[in-house]
N, C-alpha and C. Protein backbone atom coordinates (compact mmCIF):
# COMPACT_ATOMS: atom_id res chain seq x y z
N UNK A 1 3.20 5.14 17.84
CA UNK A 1 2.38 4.84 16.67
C UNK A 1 1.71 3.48 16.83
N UNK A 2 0.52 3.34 16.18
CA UNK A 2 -0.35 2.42 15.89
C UNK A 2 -1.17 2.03 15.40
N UNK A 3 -1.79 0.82 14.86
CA UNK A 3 -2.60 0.43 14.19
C UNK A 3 -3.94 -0.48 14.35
N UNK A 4 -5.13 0.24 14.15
CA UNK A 4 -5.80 0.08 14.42
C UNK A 4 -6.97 -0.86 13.32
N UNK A 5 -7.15 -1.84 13.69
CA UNK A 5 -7.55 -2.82 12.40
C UNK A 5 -9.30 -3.07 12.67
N UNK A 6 -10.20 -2.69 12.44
CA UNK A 6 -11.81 -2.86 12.17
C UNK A 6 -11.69 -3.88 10.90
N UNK A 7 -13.16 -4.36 11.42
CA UNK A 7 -13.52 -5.22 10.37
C UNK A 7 -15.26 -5.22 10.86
N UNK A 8 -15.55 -4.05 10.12
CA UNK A 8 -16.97 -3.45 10.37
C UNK A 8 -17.76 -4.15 9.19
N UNK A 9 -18.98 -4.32 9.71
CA UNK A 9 -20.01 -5.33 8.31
C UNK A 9 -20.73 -4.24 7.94
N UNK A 10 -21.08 -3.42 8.71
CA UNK A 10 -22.08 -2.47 7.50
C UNK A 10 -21.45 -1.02 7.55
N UNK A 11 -21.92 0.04 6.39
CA UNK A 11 -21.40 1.55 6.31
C UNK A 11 -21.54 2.39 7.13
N UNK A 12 -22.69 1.84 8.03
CA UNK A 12 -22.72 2.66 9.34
C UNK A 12 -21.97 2.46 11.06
N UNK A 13 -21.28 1.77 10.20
CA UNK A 13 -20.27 1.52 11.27
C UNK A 13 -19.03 2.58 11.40
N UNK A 14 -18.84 2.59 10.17
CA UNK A 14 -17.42 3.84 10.47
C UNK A 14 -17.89 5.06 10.82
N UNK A 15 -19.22 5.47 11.22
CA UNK A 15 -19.63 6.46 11.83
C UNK A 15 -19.17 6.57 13.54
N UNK A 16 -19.47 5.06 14.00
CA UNK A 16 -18.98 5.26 15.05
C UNK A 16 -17.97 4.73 15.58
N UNK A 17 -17.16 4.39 14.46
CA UNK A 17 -15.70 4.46 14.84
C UNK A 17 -14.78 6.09 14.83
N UNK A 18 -15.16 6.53 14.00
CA UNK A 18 -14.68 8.13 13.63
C UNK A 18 -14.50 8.79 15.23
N UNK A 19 -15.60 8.09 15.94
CA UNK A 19 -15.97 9.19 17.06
C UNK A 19 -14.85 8.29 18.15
N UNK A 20 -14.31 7.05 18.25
CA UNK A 20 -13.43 5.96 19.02
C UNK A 20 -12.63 6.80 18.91
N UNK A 21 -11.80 6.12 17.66
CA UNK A 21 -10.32 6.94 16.90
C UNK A 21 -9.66 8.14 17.46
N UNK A 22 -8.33 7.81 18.04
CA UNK A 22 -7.54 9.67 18.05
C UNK A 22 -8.04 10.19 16.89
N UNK A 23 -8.03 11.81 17.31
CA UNK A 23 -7.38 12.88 15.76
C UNK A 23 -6.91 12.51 14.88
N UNK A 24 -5.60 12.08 15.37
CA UNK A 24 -4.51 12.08 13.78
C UNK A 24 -4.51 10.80 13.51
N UNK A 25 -5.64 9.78 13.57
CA UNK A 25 -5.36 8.79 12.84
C UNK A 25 -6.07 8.71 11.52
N UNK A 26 -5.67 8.34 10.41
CA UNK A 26 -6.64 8.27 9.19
C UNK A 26 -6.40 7.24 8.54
N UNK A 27 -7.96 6.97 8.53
CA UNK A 27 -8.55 5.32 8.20
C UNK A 27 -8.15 5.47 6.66
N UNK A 28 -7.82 3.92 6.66
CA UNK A 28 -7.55 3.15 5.00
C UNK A 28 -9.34 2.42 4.58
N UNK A 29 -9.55 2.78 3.75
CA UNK A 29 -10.57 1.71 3.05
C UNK A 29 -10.94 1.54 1.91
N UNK A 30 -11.47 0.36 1.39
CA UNK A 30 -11.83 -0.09 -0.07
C UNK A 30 -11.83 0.35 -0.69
N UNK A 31 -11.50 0.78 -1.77
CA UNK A 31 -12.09 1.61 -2.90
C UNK A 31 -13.49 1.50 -3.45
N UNK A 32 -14.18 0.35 -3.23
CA UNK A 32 -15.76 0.21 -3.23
C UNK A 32 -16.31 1.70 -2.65
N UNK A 33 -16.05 1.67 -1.42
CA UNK A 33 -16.50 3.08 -0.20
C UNK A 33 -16.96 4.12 -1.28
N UNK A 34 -15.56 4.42 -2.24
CA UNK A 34 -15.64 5.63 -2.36
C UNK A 34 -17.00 6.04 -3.38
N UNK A 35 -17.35 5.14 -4.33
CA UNK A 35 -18.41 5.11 -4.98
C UNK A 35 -20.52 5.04 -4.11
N UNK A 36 -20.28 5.16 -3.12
CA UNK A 36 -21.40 4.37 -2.13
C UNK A 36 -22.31 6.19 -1.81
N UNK A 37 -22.25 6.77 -3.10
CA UNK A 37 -22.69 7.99 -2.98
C UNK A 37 -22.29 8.77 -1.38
N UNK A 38 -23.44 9.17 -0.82
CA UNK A 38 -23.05 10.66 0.27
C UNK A 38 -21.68 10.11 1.24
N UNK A 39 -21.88 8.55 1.69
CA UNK A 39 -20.88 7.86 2.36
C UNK A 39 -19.23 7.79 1.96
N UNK A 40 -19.69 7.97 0.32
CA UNK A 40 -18.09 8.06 -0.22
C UNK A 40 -17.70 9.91 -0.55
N UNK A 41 -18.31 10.26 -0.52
CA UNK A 41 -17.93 12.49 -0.03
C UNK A 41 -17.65 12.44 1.09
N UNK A 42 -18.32 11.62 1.96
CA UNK A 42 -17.88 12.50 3.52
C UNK A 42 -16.80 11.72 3.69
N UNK A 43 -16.20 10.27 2.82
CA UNK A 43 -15.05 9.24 3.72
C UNK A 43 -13.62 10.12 2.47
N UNK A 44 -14.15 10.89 1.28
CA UNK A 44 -13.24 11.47 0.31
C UNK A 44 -12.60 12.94 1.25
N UNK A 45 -13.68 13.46 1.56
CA UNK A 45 -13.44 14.98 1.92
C UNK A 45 -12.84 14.76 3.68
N UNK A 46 -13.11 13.78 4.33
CA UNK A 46 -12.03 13.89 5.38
C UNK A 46 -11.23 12.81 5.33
N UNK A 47 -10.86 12.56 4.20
CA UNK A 47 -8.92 12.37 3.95
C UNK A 47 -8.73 10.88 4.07
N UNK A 48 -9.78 9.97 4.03
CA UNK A 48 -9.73 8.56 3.90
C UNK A 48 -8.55 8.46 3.09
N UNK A 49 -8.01 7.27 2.97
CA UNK A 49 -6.98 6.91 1.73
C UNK A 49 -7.64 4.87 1.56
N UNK A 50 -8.05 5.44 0.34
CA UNK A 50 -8.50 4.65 -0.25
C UNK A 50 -7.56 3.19 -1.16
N UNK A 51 -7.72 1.78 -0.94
CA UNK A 51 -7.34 0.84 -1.80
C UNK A 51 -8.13 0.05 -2.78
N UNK A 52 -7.18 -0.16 -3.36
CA UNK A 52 -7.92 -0.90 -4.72
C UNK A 52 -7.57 -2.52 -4.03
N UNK A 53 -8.74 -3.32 -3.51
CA UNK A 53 -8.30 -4.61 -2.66
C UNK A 53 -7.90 -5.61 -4.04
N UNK A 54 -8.27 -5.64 -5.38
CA UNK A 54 -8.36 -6.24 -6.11
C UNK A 54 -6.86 -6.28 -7.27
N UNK A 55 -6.17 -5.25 -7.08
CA UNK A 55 -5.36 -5.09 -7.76
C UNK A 55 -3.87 -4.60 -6.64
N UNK A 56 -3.06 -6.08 -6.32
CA UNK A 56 -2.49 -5.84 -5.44
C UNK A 56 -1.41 -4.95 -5.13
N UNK A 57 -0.63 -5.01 -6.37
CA UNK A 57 0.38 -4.06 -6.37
C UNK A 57 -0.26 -2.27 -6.18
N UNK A 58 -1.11 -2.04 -7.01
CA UNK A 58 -2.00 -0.94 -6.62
C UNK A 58 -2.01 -0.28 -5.41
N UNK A 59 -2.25 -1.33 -4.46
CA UNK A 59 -2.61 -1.42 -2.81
C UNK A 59 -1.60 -1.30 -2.20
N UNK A 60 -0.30 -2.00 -2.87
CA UNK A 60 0.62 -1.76 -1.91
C UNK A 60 1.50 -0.40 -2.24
N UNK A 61 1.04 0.05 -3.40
CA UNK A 61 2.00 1.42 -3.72
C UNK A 61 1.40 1.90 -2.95
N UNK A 62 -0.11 2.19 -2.77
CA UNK A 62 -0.80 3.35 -2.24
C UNK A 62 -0.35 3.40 -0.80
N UNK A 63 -0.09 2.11 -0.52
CA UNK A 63 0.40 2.40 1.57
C UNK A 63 1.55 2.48 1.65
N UNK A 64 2.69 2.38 0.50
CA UNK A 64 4.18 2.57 0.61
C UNK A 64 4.29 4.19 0.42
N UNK A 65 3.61 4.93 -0.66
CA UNK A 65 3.15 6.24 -0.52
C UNK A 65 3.15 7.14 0.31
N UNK A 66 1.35 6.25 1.63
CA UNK A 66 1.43 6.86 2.48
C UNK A 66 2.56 6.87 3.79
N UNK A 67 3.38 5.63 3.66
CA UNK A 67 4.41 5.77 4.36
C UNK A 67 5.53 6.95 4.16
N UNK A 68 5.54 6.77 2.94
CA UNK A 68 6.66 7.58 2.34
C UNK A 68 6.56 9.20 3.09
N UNK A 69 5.16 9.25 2.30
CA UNK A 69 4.32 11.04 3.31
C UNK A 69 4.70 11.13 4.52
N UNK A 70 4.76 10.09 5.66
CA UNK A 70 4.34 10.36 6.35
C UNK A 70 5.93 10.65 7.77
N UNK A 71 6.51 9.56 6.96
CA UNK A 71 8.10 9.77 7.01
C UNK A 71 8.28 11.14 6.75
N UNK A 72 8.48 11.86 5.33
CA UNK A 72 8.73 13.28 5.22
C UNK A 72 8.39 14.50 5.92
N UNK A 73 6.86 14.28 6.28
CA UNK A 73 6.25 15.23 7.13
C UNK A 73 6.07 14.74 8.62
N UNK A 74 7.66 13.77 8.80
CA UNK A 74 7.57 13.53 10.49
C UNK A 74 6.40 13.45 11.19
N UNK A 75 5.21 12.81 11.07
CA UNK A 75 4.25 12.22 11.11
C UNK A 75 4.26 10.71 12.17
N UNK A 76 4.04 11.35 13.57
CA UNK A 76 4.30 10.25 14.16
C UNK A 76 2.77 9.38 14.17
């Protein structure tokens, strides 16, 4: 397992990270994203998991969560 940390400046960047990335990895990002019209459907409908950067506890349930998932469904 691993983690892979971007720090992309514009929305057209995670286009061509998508294509870098193994398969089974799935990107975390802003919750801004998800509002950014067609950019936030295509980052909703393939399985982004989205944070709220502003509200911390928020942020950290949502990745203790996805830990939790990912533990259960042996998810290396």
């Amino acid at each position: 397992p691993f983690v892979i940390v971007c720090n992309h400046q514009a929305s057209l960047d995670l286009m061509s990270m998508v294509e870098v990335i193994p398969d089974r990895c799935v990107p975390v990002a802003k919750k801004e994203l998800m509002y950014l019209g067609m950019v936030g459907w295509a980052c909703w409908l393939s399985g982004v998991i989205f944070i709220d950067r502003h509200r911390r506890e928020d942020a950290i349930s949502v990745i203790s969560q996805t830990a939790r998932t990912m533990r259960r469904e042996n998810v290396s």
